[in-house]
N, C-alpha and C. Protein backbone atom coordinates (compact mmCIF):
# COMPACT_ATOMS: atom_id res chain seq x y z
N UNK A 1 0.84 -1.18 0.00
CA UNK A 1 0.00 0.00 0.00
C UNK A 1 0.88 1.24 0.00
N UNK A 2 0.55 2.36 -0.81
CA UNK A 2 1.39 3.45 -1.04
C UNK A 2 0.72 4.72 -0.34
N UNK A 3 1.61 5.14 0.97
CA UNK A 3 1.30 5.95 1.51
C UNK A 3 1.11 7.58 0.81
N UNK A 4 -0.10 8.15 1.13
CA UNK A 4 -0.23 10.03 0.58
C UNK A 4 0.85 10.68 0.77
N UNK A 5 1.43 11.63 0.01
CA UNK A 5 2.20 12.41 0.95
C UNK A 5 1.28 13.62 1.53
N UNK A 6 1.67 14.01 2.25
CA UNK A 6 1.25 15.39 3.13
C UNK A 6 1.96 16.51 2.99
N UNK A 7 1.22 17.89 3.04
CA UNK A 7 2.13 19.18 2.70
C UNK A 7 1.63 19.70 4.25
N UNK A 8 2.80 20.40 4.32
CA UNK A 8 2.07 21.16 5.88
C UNK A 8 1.84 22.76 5.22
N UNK A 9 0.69 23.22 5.71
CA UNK A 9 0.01 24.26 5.27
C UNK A 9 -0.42 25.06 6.72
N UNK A 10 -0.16 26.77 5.96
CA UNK A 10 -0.40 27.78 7.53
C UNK A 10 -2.07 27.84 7.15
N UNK A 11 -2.56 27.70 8.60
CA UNK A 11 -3.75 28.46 8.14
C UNK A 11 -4.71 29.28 8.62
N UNK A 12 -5.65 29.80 8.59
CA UNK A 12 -5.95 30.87 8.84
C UNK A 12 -5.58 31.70 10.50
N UNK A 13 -5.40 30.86 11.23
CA UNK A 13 -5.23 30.94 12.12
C UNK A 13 -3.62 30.71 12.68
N UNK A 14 -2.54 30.87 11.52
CA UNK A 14 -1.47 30.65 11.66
C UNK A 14 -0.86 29.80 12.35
N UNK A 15 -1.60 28.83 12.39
CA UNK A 15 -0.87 27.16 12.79
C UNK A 15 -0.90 26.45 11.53
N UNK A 16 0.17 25.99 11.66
CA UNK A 16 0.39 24.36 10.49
C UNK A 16 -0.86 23.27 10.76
N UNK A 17 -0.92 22.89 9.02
CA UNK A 17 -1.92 21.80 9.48
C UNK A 17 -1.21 20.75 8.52
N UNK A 18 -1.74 19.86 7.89
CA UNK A 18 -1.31 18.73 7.02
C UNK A 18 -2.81 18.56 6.06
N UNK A 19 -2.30 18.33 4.81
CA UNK A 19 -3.09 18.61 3.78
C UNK A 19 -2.54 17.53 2.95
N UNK A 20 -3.39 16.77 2.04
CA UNK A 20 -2.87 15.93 0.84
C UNK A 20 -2.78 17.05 -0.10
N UNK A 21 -2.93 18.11 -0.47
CA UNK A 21 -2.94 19.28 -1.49
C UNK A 21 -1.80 20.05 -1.36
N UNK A 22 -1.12 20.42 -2.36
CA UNK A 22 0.04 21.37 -2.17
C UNK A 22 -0.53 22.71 -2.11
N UNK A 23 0.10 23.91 -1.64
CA UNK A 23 0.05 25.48 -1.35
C UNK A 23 -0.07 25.84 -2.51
N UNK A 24 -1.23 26.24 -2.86
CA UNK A 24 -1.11 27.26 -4.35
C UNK A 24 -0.75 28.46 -4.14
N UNK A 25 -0.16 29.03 -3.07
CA UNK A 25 0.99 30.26 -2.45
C UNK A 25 2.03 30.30 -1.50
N UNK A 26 2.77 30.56 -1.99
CA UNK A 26 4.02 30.71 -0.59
C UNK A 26 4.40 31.99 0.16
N UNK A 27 4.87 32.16 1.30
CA UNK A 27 4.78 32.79 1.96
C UNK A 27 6.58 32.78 2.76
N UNK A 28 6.91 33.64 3.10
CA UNK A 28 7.88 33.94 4.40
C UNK A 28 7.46 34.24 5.68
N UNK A 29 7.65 33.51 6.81
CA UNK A 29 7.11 33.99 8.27
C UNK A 29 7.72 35.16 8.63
N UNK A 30 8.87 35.02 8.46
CA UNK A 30 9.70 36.45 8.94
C UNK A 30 9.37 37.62 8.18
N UNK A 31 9.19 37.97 7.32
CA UNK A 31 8.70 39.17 6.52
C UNK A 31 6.71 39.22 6.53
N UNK A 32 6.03 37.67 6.61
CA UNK A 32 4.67 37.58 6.48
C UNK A 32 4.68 38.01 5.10
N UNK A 33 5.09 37.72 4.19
CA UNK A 33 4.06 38.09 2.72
C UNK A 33 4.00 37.11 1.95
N UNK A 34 3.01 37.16 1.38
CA UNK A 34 2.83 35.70 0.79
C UNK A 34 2.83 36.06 -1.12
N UNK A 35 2.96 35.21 -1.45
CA UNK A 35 3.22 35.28 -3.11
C UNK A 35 3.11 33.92 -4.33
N UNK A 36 3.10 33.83 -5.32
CA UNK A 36 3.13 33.26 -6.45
C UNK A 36 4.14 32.00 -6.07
N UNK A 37 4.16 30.85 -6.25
CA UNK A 37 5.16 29.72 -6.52
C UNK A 37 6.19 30.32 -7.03
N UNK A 38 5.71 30.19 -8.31
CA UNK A 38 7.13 30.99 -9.33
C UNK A 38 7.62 32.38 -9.41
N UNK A 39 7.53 33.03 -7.74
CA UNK A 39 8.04 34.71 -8.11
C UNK A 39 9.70 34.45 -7.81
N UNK A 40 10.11 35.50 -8.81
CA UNK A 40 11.41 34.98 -9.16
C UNK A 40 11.95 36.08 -8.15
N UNK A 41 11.72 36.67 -7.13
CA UNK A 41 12.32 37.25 -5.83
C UNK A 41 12.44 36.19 -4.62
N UNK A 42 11.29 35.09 -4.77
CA UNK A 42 10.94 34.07 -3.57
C UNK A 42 12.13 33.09 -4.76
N UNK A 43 12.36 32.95 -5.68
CA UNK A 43 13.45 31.94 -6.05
C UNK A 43 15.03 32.14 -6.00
N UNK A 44 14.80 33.52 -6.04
CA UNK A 44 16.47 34.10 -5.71
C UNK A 44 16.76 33.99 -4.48
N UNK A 45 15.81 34.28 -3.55
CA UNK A 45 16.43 33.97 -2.21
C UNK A 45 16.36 32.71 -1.40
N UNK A 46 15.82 31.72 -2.02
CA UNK A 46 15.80 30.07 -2.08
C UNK A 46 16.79 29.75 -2.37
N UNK A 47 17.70 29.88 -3.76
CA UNK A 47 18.84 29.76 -4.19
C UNK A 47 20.20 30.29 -3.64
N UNK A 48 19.99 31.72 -2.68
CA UNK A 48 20.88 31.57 -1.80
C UNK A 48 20.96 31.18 -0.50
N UNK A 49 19.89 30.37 -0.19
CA UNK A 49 19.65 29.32 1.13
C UNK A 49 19.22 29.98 2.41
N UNK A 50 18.77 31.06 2.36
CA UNK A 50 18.51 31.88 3.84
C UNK A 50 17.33 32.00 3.81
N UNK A 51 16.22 31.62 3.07
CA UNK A 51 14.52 31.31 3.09
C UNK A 51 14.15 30.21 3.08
N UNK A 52 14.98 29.27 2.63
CA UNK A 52 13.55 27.95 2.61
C UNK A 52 13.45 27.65 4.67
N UNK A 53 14.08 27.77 5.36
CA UNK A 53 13.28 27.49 6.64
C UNK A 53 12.50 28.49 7.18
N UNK A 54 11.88 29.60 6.50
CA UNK A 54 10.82 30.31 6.95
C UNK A 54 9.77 30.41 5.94
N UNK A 55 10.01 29.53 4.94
CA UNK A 55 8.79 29.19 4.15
C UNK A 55 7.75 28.64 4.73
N UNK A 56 6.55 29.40 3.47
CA UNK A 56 5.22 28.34 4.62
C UNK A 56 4.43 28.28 3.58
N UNK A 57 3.49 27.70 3.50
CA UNK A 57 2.63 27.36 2.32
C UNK A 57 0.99 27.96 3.34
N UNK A 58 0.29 28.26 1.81
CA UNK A 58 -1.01 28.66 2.33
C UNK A 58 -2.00 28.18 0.88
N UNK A 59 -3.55 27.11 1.50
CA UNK A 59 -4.16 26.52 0.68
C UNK A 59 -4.86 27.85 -0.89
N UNK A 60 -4.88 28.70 -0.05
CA UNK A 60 -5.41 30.12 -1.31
C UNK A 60 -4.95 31.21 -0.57
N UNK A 61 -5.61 32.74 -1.24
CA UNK A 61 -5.19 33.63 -0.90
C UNK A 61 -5.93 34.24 0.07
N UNK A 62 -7.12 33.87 0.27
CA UNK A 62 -7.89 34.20 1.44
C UNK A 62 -7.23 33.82 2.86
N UNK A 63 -7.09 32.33 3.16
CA UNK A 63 -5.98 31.88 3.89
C UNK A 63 -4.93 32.69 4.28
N UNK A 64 -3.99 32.97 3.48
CA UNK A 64 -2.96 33.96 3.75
C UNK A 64 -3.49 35.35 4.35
N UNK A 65 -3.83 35.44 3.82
CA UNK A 65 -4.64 37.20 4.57
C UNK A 65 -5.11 36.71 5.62
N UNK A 66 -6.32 35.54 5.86
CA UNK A 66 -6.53 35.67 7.85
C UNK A 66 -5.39 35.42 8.54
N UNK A 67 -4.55 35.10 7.85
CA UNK A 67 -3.11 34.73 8.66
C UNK A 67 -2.43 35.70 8.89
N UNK A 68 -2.98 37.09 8.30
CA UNK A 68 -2.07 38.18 8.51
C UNK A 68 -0.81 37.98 7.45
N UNK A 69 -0.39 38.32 6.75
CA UNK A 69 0.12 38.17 5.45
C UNK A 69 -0.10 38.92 4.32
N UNK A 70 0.68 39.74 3.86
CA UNK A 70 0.42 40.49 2.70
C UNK A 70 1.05 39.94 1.40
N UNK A 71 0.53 40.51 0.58
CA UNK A 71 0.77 40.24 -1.56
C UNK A 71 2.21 40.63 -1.35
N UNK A 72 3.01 39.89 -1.84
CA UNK A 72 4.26 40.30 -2.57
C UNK A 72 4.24 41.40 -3.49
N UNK A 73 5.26 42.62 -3.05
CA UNK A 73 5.54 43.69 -4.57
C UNK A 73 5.82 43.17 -6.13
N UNK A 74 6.78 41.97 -6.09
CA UNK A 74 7.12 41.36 -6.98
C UNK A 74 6.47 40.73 -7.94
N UNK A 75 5.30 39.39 -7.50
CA UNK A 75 4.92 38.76 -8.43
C UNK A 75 3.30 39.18 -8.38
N UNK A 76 3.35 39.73 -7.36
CA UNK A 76 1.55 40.63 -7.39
C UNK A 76 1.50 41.64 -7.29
N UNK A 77 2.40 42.54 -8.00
CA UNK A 77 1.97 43.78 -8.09
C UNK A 77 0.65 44.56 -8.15
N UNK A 78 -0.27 44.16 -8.49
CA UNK A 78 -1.69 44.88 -8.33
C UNK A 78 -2.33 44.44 -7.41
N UNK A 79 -2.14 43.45 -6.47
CA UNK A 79 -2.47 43.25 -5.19
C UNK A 79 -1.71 44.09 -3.94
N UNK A 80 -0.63 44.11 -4.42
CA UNK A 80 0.41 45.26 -3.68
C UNK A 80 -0.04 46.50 -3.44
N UNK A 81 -0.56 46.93 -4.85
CA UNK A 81 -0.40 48.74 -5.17
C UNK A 81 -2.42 48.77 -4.13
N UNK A 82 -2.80 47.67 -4.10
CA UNK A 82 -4.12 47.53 -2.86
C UNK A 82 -3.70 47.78 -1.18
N UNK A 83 -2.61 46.42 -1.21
CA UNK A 83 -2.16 46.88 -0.01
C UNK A 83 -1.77 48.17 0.41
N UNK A 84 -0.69 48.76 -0.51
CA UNK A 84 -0.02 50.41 -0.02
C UNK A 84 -1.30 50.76 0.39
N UNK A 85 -2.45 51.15 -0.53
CA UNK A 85 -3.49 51.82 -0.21
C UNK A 85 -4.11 51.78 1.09
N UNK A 86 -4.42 50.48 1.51
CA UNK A 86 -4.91 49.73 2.77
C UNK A 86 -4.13 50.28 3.67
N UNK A 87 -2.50 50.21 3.67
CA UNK A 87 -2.22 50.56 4.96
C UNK A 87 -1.91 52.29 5.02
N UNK A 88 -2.11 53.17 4.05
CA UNK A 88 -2.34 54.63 3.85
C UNK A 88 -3.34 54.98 4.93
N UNK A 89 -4.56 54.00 4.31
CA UNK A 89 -5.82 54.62 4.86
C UNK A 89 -5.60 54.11 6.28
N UNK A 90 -5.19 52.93 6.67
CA UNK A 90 -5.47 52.37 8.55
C UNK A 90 -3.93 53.15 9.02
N UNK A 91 -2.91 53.84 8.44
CA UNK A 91 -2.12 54.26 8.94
C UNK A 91 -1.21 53.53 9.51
N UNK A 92 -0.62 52.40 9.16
CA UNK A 92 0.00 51.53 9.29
C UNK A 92 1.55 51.30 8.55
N UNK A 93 2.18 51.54 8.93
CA UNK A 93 3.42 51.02 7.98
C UNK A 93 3.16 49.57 7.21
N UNK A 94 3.82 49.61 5.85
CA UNK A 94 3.38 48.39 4.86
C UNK A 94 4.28 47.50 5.34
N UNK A 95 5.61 47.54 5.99
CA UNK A 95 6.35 46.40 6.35
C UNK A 95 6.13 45.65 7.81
N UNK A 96 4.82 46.63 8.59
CA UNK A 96 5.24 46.10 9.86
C UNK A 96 4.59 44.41 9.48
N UNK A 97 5.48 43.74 10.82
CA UNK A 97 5.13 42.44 11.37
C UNK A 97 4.46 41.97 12.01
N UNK A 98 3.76 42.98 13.22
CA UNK A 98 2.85 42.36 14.05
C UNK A 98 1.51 42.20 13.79
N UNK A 99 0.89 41.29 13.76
CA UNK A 99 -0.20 40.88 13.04
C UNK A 99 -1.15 41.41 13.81
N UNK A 100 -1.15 41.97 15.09
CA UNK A 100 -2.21 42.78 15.37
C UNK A 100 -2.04 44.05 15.13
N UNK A 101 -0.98 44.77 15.12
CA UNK A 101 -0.85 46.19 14.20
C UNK A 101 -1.08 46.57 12.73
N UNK A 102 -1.29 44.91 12.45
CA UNK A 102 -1.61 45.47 10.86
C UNK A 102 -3.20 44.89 10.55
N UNK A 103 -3.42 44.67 11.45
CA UNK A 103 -4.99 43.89 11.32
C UNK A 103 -5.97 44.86 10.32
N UNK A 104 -5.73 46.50 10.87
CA UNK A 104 -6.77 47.28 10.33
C UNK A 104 -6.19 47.43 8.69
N UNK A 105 -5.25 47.31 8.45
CA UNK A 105 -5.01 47.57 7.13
C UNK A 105 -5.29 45.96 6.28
N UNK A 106 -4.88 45.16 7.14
CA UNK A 106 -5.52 43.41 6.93
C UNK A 106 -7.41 43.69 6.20
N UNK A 107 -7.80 44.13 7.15
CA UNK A 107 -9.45 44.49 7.06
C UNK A 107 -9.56 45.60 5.81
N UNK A 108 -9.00 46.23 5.81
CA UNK A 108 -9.24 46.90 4.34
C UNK A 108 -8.70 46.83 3.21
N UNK A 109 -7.84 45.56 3.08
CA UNK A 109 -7.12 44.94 1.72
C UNK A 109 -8.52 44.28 1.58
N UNK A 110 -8.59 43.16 2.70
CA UNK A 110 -9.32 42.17 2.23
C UNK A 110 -10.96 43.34 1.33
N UNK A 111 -11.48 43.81 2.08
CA UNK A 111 -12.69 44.77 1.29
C UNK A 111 -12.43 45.40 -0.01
N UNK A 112 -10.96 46.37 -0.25
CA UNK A 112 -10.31 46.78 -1.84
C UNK A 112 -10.26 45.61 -2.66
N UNK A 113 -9.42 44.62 -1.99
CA UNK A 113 -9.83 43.42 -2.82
C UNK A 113 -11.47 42.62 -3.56
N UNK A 114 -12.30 42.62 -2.64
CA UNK A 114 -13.83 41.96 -2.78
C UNK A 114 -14.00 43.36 -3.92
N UNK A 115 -14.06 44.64 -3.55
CA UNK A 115 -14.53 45.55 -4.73
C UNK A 115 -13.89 45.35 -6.09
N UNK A 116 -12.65 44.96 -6.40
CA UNK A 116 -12.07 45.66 -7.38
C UNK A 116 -12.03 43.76 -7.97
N UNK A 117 -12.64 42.61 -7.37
CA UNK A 117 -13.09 41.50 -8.33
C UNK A 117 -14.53 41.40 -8.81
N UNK A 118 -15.16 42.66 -8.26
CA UNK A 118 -16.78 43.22 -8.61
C UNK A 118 -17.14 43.49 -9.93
């Protein structure tokens, strides 16, 4: 009998879980932003070995956002140029880390986002 493999996945609630499905996004814990498989900023710094142990996988992009997690500049740029906006309006710096300081700008990506797939 041939065992599943399992992916460990963050999720909304920023605990790991185990999933037979791979991450259709990746993410950095230390920075929190999440992005594209193939963004070629998340592959350059894979290739020089100082990210893959703060990688994290997330099942979609909704996921990543309750996790506190923002769009990559790089491979999502128009999810980005949402975020700046988001954290303009909640007054938030776009790099901070603490996931309860950025909650209010969290809450108004996620809403710029729901409008602008309207």
């Amino acid at each position: 009998m041939q065992s599943q493999k399992l992916y460990k996945l963050l999720g909304p609630d920023g605990m790991l879980y185990l999933s037979d499905r791979r991450g259709l996004l990746g993410g950095h814990r230390g920075g929190r932003g999440y992005g594209r498989m193939d963004c070629r900023a998340a592959l350059r710094a894979i290739a020089k070995g100082g990210y893959v142990r703060h990688r994290v996988f997330f099942a979609d992009e909704a996921t990543a956002i309750a996790a506190g997690y923002r769009p990559c500049a790089v491979c999502l740029p128009d999810r980005y140029a949402l975020w700046k906006i988001a954290c303009a309006e909640a007054d938030v710096p776009r790099l901070v880390r603490s996931r309860a300081r950025r909650q209010p700008a969290l809450d108004i990506y996620r809403n710029l986002l729901t409008a602008a797939s309207c």
